[in-house]
Protein backbone atom coordinates (compact mmCIF):
# COMPACT_ATOMS: atom_id res chain seq x y z
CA UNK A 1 -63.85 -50.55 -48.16
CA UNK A 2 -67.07 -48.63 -48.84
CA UNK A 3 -70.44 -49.40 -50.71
CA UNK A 4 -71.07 -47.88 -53.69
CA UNK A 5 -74.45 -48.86 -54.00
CA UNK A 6 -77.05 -46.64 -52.15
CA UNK A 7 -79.58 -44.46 -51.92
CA UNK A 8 -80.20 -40.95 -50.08
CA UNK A 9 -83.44 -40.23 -48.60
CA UNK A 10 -85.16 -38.62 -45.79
CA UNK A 11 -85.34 -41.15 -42.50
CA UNK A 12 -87.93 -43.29 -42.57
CA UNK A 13 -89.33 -45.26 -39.30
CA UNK A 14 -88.25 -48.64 -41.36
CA UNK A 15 -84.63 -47.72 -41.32
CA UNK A 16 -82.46 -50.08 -39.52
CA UNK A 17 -80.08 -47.97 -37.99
CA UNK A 18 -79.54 -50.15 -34.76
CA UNK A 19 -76.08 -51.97 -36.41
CA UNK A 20 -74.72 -48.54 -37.36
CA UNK A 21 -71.44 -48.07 -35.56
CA UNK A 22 -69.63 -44.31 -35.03
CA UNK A 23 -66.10 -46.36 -34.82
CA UNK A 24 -64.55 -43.61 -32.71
CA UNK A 25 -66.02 -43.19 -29.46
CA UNK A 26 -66.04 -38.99 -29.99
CA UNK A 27 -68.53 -39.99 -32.61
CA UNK A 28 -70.25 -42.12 -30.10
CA UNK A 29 -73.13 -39.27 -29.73
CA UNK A 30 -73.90 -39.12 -33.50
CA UNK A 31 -75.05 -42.91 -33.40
CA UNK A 32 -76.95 -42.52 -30.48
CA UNK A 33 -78.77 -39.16 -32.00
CA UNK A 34 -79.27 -41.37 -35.19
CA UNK A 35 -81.04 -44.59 -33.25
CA UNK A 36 -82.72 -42.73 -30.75
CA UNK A 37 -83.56 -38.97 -31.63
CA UNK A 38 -83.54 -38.28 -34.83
CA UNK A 39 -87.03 -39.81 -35.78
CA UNK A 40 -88.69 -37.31 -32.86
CA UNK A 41 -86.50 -34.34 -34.41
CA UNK A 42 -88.30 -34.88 -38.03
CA UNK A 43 -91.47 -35.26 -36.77
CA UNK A 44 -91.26 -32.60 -34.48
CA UNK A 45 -89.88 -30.46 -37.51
CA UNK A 46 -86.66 -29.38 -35.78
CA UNK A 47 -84.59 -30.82 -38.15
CA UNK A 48 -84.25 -33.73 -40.98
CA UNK A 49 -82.29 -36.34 -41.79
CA UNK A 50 -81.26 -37.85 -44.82
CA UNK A 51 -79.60 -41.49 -44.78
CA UNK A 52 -77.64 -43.24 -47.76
CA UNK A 53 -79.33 -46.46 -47.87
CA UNK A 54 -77.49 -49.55 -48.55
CA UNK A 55 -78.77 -51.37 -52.09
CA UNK A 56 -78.75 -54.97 -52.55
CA UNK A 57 -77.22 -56.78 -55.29
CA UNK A 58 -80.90 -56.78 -57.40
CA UNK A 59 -80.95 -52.85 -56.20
CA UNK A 60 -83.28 -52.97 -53.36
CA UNK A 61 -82.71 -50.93 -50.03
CA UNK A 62 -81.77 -53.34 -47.62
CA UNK A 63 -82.95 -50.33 -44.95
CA UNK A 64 -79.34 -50.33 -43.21
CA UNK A 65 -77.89 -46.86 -43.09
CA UNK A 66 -74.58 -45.77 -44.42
CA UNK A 67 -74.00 -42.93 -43.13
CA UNK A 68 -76.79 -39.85 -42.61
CA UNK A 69 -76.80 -35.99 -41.68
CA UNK A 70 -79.18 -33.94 -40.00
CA UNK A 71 -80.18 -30.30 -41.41
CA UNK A 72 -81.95 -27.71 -39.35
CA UNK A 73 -82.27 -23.74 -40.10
CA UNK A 74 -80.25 -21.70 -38.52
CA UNK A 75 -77.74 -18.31 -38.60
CA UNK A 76 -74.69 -17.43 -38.20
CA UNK A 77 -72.55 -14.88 -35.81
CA UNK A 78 -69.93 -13.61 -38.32
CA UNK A 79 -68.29 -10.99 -35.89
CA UNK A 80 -65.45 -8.85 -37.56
CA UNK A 81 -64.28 -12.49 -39.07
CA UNK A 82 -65.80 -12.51 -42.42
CA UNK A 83 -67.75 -9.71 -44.32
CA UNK A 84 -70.43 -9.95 -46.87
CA UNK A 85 -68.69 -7.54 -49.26
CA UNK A 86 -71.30 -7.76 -52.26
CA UNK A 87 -73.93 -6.74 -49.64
CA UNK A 88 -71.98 -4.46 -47.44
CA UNK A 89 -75.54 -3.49 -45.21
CA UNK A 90 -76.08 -7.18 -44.53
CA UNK A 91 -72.96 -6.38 -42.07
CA UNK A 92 -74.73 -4.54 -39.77
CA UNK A 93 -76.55 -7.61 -38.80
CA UNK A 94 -75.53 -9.44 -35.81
CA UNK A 95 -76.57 -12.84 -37.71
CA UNK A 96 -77.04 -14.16 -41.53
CA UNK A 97 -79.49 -16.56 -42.42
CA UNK A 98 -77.78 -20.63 -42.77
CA UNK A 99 -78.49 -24.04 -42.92
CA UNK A 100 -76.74 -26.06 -40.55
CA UNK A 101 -75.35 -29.31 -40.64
CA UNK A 102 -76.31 -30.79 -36.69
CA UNK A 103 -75.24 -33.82 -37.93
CA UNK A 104 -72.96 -35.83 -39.83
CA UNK A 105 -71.47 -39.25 -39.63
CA UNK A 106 -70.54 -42.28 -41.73
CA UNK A 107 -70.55 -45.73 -40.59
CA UNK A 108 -66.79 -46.97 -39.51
CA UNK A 109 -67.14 -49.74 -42.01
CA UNK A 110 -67.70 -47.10 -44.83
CA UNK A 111 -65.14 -44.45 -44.13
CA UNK A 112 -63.01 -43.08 -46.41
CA UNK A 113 -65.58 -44.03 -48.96
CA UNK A 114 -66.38 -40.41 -49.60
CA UNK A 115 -70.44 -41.03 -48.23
CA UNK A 116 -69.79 -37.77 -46.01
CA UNK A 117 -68.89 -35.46 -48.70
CA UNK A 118 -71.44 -36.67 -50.97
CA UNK A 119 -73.98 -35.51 -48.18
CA UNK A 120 -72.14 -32.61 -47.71
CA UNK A 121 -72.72 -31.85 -51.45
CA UNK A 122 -76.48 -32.64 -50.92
CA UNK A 123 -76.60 -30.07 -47.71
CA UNK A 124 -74.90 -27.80 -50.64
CA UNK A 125 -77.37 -28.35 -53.29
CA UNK A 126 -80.22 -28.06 -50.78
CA UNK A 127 -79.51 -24.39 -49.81
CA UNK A 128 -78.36 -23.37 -52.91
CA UNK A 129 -81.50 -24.56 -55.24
CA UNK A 130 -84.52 -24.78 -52.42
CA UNK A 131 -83.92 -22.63 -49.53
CA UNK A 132 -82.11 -20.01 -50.91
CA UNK A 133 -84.69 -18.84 -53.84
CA UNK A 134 -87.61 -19.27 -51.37
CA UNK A 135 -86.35 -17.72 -48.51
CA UNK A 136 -82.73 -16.63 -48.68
CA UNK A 137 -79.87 -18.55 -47.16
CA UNK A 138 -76.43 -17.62 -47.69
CA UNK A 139 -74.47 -20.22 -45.25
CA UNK A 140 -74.13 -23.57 -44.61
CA UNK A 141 -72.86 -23.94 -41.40
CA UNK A 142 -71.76 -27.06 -39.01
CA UNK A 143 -70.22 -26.92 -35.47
CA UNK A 144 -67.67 -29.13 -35.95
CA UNK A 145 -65.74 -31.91 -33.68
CA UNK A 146 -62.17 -31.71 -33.17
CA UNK A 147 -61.56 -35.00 -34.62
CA UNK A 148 -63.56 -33.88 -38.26
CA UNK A 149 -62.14 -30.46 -38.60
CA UNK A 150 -60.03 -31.48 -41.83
CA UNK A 151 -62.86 -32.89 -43.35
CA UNK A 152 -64.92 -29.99 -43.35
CA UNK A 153 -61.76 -28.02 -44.58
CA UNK A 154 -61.26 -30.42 -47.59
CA UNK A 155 -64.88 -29.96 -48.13
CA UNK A 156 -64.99 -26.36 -48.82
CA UNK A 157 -65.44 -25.15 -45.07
CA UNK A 158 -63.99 -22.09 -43.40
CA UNK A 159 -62.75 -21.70 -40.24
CA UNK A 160 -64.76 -18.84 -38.22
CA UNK A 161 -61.88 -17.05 -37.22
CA UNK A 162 -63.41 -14.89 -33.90
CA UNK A 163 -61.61 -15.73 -30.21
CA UNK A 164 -64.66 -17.39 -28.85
CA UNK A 165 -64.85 -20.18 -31.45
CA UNK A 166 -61.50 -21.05 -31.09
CA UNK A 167 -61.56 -21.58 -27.43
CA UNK A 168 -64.84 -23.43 -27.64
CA UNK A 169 -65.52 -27.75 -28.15
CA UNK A 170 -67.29 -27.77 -31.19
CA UNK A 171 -65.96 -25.05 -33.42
CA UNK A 172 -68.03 -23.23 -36.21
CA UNK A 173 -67.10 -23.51 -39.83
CA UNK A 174 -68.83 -22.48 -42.73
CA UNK A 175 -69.37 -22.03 -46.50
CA UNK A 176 -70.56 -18.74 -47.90
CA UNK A 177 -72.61 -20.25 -50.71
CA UNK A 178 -72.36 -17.21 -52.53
CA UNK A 179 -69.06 -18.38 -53.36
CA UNK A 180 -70.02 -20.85 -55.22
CA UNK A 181 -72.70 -19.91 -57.45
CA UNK A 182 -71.28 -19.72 -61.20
């Protein structure tokens, strides 16, 4: 059963992130990223996290992480897999600008709680109303573990249909954002 009451904010040194547990030991890397590296990423500005913080009953962070992701700038290798049909000269690019998803993972003890699509949302909102007018961005991107491919695909993801990403570990997926501007 999942919290409901939280918080989502960039990492912050006071976090308590030592009890959060990945559950499945393919996720075993994302909790070790999250106690370990991910403070040195920020600081280093290579890429930021945001963690839902867990709110007590008087609606206080408590500092325990729920579940977090980490976002970093990056591009995308389309290949002959997808085309940018409203700009058809972007094509002749060999990458488009994204922001990636490096990481993403929920505590075991809130799965299914829906904590990783509301950050996916965020990583959404993100590139659509701050990168994207300052800069350009038209991707969010993630390269994905086996085990969470069908939850990127129920949240919105594509499948980057070239021969190397199928025969690789950690597939890429992606939204084209344009998509979903209305």
């Amino acid at each position: 059963m999942g919290t409901t009451n939280y918080s989502i904010r960039k990492l912050s040194p006071s976090d308590n992130c030592k009890k959060f547990r990945s559950g499945d030991q393919a996720f075993a890397p994302l909790k070790t990223f999250l106690q370990k590296q991910a403070s040195n990423f920020q600081e280093s500005m290579i890429g930021i996290s945001y963690v839902c913080i867990e709110r007590n009953d008087n609606n206080e962070e408590t500092g325990k992480a729920l579940a977090y992701m980490t976002l970093t700038s990056s591009e995308i290798d389309l290949g002959d897999a997808y085309a940018v049909d409203d700009c058809p000269k972007a094509n002749r690019y060999a990458t488009l600008p994204a922001l990636k998803i490096t990481r993403l993972a929920v505590d075991a003890n809130q799965r299914g709680s829906g904590l990783g699509s509301v950050l996916v949302d965020m990583a959404i909102a993100i590139a659509l109303d701050e990168i994207a007018p300052a800069i350009g961005c038209r991707f969010l991107t993630a390269d994905v573990k086996t085990e969470a491919v069908d939850f990127y695909y129920k949240n919105g993801f594509s499948f980057l249909d070239t021969p190397e990403n199928h025969e690789t570990e950690h597939p890429a997926m992606f939204i084209d954002l344009k998509t979903l501007e209305a």
